[in-house]
Protein backbone atom coordinates (compact mmCIF):
# COMPACT_ATOMS: atom_id res chain seq x y z
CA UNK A 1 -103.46 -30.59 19.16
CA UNK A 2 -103.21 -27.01 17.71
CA UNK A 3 -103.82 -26.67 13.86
CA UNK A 4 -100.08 -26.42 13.15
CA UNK A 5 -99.50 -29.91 14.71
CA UNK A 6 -102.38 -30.97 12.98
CA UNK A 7 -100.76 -29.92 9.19
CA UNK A 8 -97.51 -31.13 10.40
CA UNK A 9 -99.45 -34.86 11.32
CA UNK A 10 -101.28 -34.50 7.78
CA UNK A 11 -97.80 -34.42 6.08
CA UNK A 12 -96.39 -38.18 6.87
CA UNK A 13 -100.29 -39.58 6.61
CA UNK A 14 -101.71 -41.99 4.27
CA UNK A 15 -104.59 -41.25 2.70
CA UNK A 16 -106.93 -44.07 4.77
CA UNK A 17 -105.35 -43.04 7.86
CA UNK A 18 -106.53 -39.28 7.90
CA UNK A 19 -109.35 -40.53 8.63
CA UNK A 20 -108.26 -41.76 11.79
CA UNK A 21 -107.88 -38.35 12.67
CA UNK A 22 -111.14 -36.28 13.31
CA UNK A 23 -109.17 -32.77 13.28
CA UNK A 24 -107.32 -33.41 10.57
CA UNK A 25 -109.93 -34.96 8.12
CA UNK A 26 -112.15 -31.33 9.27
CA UNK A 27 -108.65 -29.21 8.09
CA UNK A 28 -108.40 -31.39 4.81
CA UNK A 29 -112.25 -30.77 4.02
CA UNK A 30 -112.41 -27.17 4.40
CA UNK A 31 -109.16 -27.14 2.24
CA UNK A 32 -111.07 -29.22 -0.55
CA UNK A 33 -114.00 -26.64 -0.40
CA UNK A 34 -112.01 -23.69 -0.21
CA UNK A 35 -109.46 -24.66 -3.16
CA UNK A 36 -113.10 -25.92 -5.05
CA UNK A 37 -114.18 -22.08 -4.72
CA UNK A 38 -110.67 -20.71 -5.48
CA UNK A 39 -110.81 -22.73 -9.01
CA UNK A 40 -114.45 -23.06 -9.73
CA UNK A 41 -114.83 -20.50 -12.32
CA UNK A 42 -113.06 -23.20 -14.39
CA UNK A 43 -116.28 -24.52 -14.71
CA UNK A 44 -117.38 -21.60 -16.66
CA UNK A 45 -113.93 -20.01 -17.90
CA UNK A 46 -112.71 -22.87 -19.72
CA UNK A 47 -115.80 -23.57 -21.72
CA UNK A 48 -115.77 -19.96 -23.11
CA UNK A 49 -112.27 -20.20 -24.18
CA UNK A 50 -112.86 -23.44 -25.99
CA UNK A 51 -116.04 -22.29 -27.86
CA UNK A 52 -113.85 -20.41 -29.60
CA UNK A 53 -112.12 -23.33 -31.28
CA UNK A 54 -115.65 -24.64 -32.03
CA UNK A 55 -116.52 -26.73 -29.41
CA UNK A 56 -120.01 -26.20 -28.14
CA UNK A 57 -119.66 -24.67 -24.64
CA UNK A 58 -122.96 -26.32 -23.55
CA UNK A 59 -121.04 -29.95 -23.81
CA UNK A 60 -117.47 -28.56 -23.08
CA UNK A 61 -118.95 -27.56 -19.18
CA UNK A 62 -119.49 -31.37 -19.09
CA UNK A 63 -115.99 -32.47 -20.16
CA UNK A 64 -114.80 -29.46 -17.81
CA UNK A 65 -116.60 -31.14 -14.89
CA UNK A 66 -115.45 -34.53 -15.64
CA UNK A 67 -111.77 -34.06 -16.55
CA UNK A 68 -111.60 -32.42 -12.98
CA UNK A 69 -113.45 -34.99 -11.06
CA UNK A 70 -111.49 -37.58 -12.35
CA UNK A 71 -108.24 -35.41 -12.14
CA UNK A 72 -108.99 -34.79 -8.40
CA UNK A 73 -110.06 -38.36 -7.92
CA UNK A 74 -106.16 -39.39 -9.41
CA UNK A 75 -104.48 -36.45 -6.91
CA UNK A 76 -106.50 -38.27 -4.02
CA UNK A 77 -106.16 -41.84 -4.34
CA UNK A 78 -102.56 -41.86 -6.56
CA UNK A 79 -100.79 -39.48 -5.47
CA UNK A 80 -101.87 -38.62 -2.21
CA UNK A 81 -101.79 -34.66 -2.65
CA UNK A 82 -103.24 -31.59 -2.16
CA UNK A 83 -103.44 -31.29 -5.50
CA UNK A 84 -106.30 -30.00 -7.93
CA UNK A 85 -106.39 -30.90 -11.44
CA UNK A 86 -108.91 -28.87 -14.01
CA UNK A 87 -108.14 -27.72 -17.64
CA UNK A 88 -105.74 -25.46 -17.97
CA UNK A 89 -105.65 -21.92 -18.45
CA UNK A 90 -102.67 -21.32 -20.75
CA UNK A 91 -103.06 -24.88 -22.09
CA UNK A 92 -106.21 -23.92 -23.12
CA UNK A 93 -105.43 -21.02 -24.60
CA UNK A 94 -102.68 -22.87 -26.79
CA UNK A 95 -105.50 -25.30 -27.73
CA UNK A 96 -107.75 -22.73 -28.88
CA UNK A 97 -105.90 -19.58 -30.42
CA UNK A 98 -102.57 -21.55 -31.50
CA UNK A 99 -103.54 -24.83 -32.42
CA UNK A 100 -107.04 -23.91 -33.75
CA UNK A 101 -107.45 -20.25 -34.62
CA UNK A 102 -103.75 -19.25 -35.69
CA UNK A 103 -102.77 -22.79 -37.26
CA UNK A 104 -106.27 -23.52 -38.92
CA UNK A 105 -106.75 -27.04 -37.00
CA UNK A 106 -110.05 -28.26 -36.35
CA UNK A 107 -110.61 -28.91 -32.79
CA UNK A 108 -111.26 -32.59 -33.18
CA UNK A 109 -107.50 -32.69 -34.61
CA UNK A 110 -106.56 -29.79 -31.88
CA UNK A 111 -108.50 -33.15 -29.58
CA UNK A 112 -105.56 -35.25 -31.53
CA UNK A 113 -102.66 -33.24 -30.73
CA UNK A 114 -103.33 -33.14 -26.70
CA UNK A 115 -103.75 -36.77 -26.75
CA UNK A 116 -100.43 -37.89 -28.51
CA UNK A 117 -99.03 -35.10 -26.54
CA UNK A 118 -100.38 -36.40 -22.61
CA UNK A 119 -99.21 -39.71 -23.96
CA UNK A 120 -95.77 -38.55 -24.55
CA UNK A 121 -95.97 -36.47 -21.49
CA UNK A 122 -96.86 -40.17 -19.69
CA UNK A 123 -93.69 -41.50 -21.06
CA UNK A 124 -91.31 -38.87 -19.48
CA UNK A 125 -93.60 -38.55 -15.88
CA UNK A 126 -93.01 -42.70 -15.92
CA UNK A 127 -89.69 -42.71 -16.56
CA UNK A 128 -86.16 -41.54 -15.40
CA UNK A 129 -86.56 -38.81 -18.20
CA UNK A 130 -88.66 -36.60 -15.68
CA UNK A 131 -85.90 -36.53 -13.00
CA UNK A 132 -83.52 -35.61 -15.74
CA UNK A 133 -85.37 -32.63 -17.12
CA UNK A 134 -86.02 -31.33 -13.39
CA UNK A 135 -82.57 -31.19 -12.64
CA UNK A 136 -81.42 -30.13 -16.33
CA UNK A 137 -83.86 -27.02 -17.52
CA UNK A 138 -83.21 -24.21 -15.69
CA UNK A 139 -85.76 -22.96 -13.42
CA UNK A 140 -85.24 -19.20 -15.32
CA UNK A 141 -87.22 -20.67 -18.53
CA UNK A 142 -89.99 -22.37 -16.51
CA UNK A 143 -90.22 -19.20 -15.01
CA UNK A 144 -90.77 -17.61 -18.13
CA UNK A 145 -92.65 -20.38 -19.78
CA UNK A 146 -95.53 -19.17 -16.78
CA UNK A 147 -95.34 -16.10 -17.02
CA UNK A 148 -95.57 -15.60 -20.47
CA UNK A 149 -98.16 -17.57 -20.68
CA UNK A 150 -99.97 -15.37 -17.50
CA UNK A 151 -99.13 -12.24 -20.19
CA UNK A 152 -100.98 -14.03 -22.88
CA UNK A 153 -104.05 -15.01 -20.72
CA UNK A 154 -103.99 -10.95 -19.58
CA UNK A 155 -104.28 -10.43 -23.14
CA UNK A 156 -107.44 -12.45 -24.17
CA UNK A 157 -108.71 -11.39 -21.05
CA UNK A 158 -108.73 -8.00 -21.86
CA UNK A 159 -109.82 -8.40 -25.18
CA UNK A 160 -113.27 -10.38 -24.18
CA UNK A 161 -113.50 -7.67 -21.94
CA UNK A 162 -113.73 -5.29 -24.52
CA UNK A 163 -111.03 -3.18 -22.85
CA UNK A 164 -108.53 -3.29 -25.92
CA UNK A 165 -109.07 -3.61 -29.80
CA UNK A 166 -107.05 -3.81 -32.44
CA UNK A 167 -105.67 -0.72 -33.19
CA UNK A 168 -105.56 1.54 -36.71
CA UNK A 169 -102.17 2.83 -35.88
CA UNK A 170 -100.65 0.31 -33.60
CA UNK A 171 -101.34 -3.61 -32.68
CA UNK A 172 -103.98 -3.21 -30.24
CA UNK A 173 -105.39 0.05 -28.53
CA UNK A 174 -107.78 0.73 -26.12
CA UNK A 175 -111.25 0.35 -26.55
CA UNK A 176 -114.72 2.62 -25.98
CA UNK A 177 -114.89 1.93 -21.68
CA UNK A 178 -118.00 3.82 -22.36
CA UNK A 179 -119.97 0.48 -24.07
CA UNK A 180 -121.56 -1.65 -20.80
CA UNK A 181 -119.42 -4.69 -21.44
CA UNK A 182 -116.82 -2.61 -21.01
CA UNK A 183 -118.24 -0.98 -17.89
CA UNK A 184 -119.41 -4.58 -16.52
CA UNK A 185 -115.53 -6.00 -16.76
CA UNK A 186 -113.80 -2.59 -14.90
CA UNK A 187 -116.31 -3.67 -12.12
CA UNK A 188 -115.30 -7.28 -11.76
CA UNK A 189 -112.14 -6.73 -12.04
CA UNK A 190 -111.85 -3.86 -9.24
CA UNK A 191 -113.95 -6.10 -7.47
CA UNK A 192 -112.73 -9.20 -7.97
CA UNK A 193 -109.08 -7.83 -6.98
CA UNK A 194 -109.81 -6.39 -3.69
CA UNK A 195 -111.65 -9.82 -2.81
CA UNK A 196 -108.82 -11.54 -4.10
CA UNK A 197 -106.27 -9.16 -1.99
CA UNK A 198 -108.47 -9.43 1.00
CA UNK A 199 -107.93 -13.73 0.71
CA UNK A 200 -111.93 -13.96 0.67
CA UNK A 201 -112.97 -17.58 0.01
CA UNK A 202 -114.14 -17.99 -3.88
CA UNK A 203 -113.49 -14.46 -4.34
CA UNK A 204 -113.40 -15.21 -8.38
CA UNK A 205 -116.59 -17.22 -8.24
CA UNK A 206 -118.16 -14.41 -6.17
CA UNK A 207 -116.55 -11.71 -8.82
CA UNK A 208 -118.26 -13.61 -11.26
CA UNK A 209 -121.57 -14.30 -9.67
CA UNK A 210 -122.03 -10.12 -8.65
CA UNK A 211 -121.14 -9.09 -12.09
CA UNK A 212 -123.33 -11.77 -13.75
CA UNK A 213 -126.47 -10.19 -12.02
CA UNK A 214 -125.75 -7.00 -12.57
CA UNK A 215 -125.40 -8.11 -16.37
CA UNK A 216 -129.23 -9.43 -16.04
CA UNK A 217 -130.62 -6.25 -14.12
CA UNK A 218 -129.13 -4.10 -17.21
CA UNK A 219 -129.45 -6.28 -19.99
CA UNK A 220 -125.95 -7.04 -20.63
CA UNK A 221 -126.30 -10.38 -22.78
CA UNK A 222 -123.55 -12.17 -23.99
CA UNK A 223 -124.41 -14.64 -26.79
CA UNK A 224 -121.26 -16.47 -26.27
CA UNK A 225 -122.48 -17.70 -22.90
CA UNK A 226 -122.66 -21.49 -22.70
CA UNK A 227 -126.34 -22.75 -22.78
CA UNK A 228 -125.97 -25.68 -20.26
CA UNK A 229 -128.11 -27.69 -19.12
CA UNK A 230 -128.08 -31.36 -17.14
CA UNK A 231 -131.06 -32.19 -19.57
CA UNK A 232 -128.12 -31.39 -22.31
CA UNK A 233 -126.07 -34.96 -20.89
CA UNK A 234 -127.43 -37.14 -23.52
CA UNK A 235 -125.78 -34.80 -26.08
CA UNK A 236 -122.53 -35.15 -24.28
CA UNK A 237 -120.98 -37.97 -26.37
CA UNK A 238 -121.18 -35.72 -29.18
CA UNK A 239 -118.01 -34.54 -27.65
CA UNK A 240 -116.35 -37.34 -26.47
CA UNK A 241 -113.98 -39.75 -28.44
CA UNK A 242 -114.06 -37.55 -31.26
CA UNK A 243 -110.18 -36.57 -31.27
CA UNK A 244 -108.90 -37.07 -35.08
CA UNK A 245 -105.27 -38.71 -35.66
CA UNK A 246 -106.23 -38.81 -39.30
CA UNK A 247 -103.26 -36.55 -39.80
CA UNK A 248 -100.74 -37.63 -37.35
CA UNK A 249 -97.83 -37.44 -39.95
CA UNK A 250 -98.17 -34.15 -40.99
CA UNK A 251 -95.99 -31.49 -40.23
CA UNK A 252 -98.35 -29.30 -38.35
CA UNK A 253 -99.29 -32.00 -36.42
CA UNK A 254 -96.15 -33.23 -35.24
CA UNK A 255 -95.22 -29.28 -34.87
CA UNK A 256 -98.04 -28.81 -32.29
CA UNK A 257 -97.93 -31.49 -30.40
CA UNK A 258 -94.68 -31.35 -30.09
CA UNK A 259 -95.58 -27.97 -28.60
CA UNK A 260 -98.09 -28.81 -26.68
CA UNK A 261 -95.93 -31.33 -24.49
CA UNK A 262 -93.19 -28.75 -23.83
CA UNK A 263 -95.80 -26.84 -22.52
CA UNK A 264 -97.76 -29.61 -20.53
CA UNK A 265 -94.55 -31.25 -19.20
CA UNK A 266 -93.03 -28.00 -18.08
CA UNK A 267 -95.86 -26.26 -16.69
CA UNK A 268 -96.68 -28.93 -14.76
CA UNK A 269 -93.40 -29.26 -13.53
CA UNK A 270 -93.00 -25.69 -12.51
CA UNK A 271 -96.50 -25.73 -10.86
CA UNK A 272 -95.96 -28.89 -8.99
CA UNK A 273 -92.31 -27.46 -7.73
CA UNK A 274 -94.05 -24.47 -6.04
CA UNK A 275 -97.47 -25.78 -5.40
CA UNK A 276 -96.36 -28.93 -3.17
CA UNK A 277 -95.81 -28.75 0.44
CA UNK A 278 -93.57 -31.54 0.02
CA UNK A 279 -91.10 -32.91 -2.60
CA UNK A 280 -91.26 -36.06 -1.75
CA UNK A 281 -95.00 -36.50 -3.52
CA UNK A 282 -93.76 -34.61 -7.08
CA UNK A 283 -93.23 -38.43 -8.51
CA UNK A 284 -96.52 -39.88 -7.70
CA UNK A 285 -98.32 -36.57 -8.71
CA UNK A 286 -96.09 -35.95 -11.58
CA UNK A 287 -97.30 -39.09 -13.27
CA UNK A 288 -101.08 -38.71 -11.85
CA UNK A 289 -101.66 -35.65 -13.71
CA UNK A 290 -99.69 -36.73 -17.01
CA UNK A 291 -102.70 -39.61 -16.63
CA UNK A 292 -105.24 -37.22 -16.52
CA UNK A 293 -104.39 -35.46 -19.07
CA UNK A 294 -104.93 -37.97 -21.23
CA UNK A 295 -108.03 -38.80 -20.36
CA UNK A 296 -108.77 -34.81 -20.98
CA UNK A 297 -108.54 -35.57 -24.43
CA UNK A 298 -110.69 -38.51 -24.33
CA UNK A 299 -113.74 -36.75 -22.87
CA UNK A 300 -113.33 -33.49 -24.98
CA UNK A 301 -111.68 -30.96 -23.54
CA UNK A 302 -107.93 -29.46 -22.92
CA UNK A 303 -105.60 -30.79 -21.18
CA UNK A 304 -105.75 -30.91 -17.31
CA UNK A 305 -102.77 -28.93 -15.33
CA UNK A 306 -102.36 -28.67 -11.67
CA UNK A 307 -104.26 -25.32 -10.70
CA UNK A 308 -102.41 -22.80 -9.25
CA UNK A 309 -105.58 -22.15 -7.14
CA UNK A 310 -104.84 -25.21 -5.08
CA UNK A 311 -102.62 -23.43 -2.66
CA UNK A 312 -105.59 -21.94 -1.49
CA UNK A 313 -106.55 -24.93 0.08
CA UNK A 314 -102.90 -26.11 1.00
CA UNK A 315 -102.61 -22.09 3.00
CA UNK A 316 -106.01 -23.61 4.41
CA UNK A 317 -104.01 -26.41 5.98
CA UNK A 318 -104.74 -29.13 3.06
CA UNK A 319 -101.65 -31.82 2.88
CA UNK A 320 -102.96 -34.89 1.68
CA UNK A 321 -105.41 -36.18 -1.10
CA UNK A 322 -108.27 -35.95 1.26
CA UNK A 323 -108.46 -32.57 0.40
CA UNK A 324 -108.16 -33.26 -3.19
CA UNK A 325 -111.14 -35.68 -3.02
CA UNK A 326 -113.37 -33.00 -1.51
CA UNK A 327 -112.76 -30.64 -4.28
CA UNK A 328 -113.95 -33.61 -6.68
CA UNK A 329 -117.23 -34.22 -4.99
CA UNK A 330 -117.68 -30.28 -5.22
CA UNK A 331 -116.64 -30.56 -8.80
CA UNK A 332 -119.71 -33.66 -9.22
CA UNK A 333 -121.77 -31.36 -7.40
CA UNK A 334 -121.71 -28.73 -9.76
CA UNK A 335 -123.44 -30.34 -12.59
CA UNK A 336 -126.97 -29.95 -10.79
CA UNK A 337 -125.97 -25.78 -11.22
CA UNK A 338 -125.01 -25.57 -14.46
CA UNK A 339 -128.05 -24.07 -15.94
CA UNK A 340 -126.91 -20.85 -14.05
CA UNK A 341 -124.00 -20.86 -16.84
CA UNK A 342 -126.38 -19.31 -18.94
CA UNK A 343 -126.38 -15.69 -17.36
CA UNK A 344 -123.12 -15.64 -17.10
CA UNK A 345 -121.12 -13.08 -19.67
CA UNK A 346 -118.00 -12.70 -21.15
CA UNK A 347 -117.61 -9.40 -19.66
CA UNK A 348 -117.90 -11.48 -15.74
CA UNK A 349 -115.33 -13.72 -17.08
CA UNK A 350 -112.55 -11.43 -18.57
CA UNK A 351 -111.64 -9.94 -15.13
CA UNK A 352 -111.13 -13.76 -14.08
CA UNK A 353 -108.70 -14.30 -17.16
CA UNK A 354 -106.76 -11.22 -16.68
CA UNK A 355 -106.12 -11.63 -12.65
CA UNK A 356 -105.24 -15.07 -13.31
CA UNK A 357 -102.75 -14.22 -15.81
CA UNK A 358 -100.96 -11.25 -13.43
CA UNK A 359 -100.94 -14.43 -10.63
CA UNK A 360 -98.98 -16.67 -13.18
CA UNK A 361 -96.48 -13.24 -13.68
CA UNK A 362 -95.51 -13.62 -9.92
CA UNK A 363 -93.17 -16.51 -11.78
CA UNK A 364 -91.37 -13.44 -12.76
CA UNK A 365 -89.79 -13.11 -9.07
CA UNK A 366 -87.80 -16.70 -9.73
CA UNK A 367 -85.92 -15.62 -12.62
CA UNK A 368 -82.21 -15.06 -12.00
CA UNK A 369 -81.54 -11.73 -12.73
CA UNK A 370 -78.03 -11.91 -12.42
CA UNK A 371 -77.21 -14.00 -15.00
CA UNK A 372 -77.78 -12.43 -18.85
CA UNK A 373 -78.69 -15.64 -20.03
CA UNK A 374 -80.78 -16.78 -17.96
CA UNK A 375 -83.32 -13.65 -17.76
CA UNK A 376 -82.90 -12.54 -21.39
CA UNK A 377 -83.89 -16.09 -22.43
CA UNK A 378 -86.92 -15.91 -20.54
CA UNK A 379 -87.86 -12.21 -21.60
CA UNK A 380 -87.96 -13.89 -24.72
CA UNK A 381 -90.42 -16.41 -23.76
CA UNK A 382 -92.66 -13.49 -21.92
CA UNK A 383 -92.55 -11.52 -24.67
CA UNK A 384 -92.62 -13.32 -27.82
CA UNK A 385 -96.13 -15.45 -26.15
CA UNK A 386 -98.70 -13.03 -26.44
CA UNK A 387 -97.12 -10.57 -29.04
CA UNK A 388 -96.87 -13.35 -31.81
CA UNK A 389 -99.99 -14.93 -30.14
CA UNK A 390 -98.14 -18.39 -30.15
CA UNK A 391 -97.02 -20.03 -27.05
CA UNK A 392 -95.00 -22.25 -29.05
CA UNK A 393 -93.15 -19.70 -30.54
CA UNK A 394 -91.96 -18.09 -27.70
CA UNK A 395 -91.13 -21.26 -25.83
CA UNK A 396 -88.88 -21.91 -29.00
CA UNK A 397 -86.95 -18.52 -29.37
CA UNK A 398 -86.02 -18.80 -25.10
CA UNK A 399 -84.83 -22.51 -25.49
CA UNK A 400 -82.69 -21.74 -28.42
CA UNK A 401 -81.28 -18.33 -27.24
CA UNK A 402 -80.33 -20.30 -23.98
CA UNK A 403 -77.70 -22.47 -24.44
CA UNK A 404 -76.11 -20.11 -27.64
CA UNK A 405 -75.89 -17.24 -24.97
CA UNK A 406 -74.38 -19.77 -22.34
CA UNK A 407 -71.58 -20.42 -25.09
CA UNK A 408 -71.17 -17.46 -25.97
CA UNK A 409 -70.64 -16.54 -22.27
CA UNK A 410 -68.28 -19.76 -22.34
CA UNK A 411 -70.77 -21.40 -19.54
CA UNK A 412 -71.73 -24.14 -21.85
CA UNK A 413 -69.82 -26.89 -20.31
CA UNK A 414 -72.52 -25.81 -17.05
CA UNK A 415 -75.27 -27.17 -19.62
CA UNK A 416 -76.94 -30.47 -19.64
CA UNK A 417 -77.27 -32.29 -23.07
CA UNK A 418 -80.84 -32.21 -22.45
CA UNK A 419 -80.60 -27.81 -22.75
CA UNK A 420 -78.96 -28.49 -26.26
CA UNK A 421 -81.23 -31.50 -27.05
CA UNK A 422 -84.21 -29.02 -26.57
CA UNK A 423 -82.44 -25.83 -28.30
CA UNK A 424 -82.34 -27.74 -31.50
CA UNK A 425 -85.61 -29.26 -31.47
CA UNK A 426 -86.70 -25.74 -30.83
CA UNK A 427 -84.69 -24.55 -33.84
CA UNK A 428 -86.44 -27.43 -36.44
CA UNK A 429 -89.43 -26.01 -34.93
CA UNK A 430 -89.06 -22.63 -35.84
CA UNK A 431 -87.65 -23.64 -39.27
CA UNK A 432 -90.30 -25.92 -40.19
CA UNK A 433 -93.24 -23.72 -39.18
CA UNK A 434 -92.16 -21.08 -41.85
CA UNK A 435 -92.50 -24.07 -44.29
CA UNK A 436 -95.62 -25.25 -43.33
C-alpha cells in the first residue's frame, strides 16, 4: 500500500484501530513530530508575549506546555483529528496588549475574561448555535478577522525586533538596523523565511535556535528572556487558579470578554474550516478545543486555538488523532529543555511573530472581492486591528459596516438574523467603550 492509500485508509479510521495498521501509525507519528517542530516555538513565543501583561514567563512556559498537552491529548482521544492545540497567537496578543496593556486589566482579571469567555464559547461549540453561525457569518469577515489579526502580530513582531519605533512625525518609523538586536532579527527572519519557503522541518524552531547562539557568541542579551527552569515547577501554582471574577459585572469586563469570544469562536472556526482534511470531524473538534480553552485559563495562560502549524503534519500525511497525540508527548517532552529558554532573545523571536502573522494574511486570498460589502467590511477589520491596537475594535467596525452596506446595497433580505444580531452587539460595543 502506497502512502496515498495509506492517508486515504487513515481518513475513515478510529483512533484504536490505526494501530492496527503498522504504515499508517509510522505516517501519523512523523506527522505528530513534524507539526510538534512546525509549532514548537510556542513554547517560547507565547511566554514572551504574556510577560508583558505581567505574568512571569518562567511559570507561563509551564502553563504553555500544559495547555498544549492537554489540548493535543482532547484533539486525540475526542475528536479524533489531526489537530494541534497551543495558545494562541492573536489570542494572545488580545490578552496581553488589549485586555491588559490598552484597557488597564490585571492579568489575573485578563485570566477572568478568557475563562467566562471559553465557557461561553462551550455553550455555542455544544449546541445548534455553532452550526448556525457557520452557515450565517460570511466567510469574507473570518477572513478578515485572521488576517487582521496576522497584521497585528507583524506589528509586535517588528517592534520586539527593534525594526520600527514610534515615530516623531508619524505613528511608527523605522528604527536604527545598525543596533545588534536589530541586526540579530534581519538574520532570523531572512533565515527563517527561506527555511520556511524551502518546507524544512521546524524551520522556526531552527530560526530560533541559530539566531539564539549567535546572540550568546556576541553578547546579545535580552532581559526579557524567560528564566525557566524544571527546578522552577514548585512555583508553578503561583500561576494557576488565580483568574479574578471579582469584577464580572463591570462594563469592561463584560466588554472584553465579550470580545474575546468573537475572537475565540471565530478564529477557531475559520482555522478548523481550512485546517481539516475532513468536515465531517469540525463538530467533535469544534467542541474539543472550546474545552481546552477553558482549561487554558485554569492553568494560567491564553486561550488555546487550533495552530495553523498543524497542516504541517496533515501535508505530512497526518489524518487522525494519532498524530495529535504524538505532538503531546513532544509537547511533555519539552519540559526537561526548558532551561535552554534562557538564551533565547527577543530579537530570535520577532522574526517568528512577524512570519507567522504574513501566514495568517494568506486569509486575504478568501475574501470575495467582488462584492463591496463583503471586502470593504473586512478591510475594516485588517485595518482598524493593528492601527488602533485593538482586535476588538476592528472586529466591531467590520460586523457593523456589514449588514448596513448589505442594505444599503438592498441585499439584506440575503442576511441571517444572526449578521444583524452581531452588528448591534458590535455597535453597544463600540458605544460603551467610549463610556468606559
Amino acid at each position: 500500500m502506497n502512502k496515498l492509500d495509506q492517508v486515504k485508509l487513515a481518513n475513515h479510521l478510529a483512533f484504536k484501530d490505526v494501530f492496527k495498521h503498522p504504515d499508517v501509525l509510522k505516517n501519523e507519528i512523523i506527522a505528530g513530530i513534524t507539526g510538534f517542530f512546525a509549532i514548537s516555538y510556542i513554547i517560547v513565543v507565547n511566554p514572551m508575549i504574556l510577560k508583558d501583561a505581567g505574568i512571569p514567563a518562567d511559570l507561563s512556559v509551564f502553563a504553555t506546555i500544559f495547555a498544549s498537552v492537554i489540548g493535543c491529548l482532547v484533539m486525540a482521544f475526542f475528536a479524533n483529528a489531526p489537530i494541534i492545540l497551543t495558545p494562541g497567537m492573536g489570542v494572545n496578543a488580545f490578552f496581553t496588549y488589549t485586555i491588559v496593556v490598552n484597557m488597564g486589566l490585571s492579568w489575573q482579571e485578563a485570566l477572568g475574561i478568557s475563562a467566562v469567555a471559553s465557557v461561553i464559547y462551550m455553550v455555542i461549540a455544544f449546541t445548534k448555535a455553532a452550526d448556525v453561525l457557520a452557515a450565517a457569518i460570511p466567510q469574507s469577515l473570518k477572513s478578515g478577522i485572521t488576517a487582521g489579526i496576522g497584521l497585528f502580530l507583524v506589528e509586535v513582531g517588528l517592534e520586539k525586533g527593534q525594526l520600527i519605533t514610534r515615530g516623531t512625525t508619524s505613528f511608527v518609523e523605522l528604527a536604527n538596523l545598525g543596533k545588534p538586536a536589530a541586526l540579530l532579527t534581519l538574520f532570523g527572519l531572512v533565515l527563517s523565511v527561506i527555511l520556511y519557503m524551502k518546507n524544512v522541518t521546524g524551520s522556526f524552531f531552527i530560526g530560533i535556535t541559530v539566531s539564539s547562539i549567535i546572540a550568546a557568541v556576541f553578547g546579545i542579551h535580552d532581559t526579557a528572556a524567560p528564566n525557566a527552569n524544571l527546578v522552577n515547577l514548585g512555583q508553578y501554582t503561583k500561576l494557576m487558579f488565580k483568574l479574578d471574577l471579582s469584577h464580572v459585572f463591570t462594563v469592561p469586563f463584560v466588554l472584553a470578554a465579550f470580545s474575546m469570544t468573537m475572537i475565540l469562536v471565530f478564529e477557531s472556526m475559520g482555522l478548523l474550516q481550512g485546517l481539516l482534511p475532513t468536515q465531517q470531524k469540525f463538530k467533535k473538534t469544534f467542541e474539543g478545543s472550546s474545552v481546552t480553552a477553558l482549561f487554558s485559563s485554569l492553568l494560567g495562560t491564553s486561550p488555546t486555538v487550533a495552530a495553523a502549524e498543524s497542516a504541517a503534519g496533515i501535508e505530512s500525511g497526518g489524518r487522525t488523532g494519532v498524530m495529535a497525540l504524538t505532538a503531546g508527548i513532544m509537547f511533555a517532552l519539552s519540559l526537561f529543555f526548558i532551561p535552554l529558554l534562557t538564551y533565547v532573545p527577543g530579537a530570535a523571536i520577532a522574526p517568528v511573530i512577524i512570519i507567522t502573522g504574513a501566514i495568517m494574511m494568506e486569509a486575504i486570498g478568501d475574501i470575495d472581492m467582488t462584492s463591496f460589502a463583503d471586502w470593504f467590511s473586512a478591510f475594516l477589520i485588517i485595518v482598524l486591528i493593528p492601527f488602533t491596537n485593538s482586535i476588538s475594535t476592528g472586529l466591531a467596525f467590520g460586523f457593523v459596516c456589514y449588514p448596513i452596506l448589505k442594505l444599503a446595497m438592498r441585499e439584506g433580505r440575503q442576511l441571517h438574523w444572526t449578521v444583524y444580531l452581531l452588528g448591534t452587539l458590535f455597535l453597544l460595543d463600540l458605544i460603551l467603550s467610549t463610556i468606559v
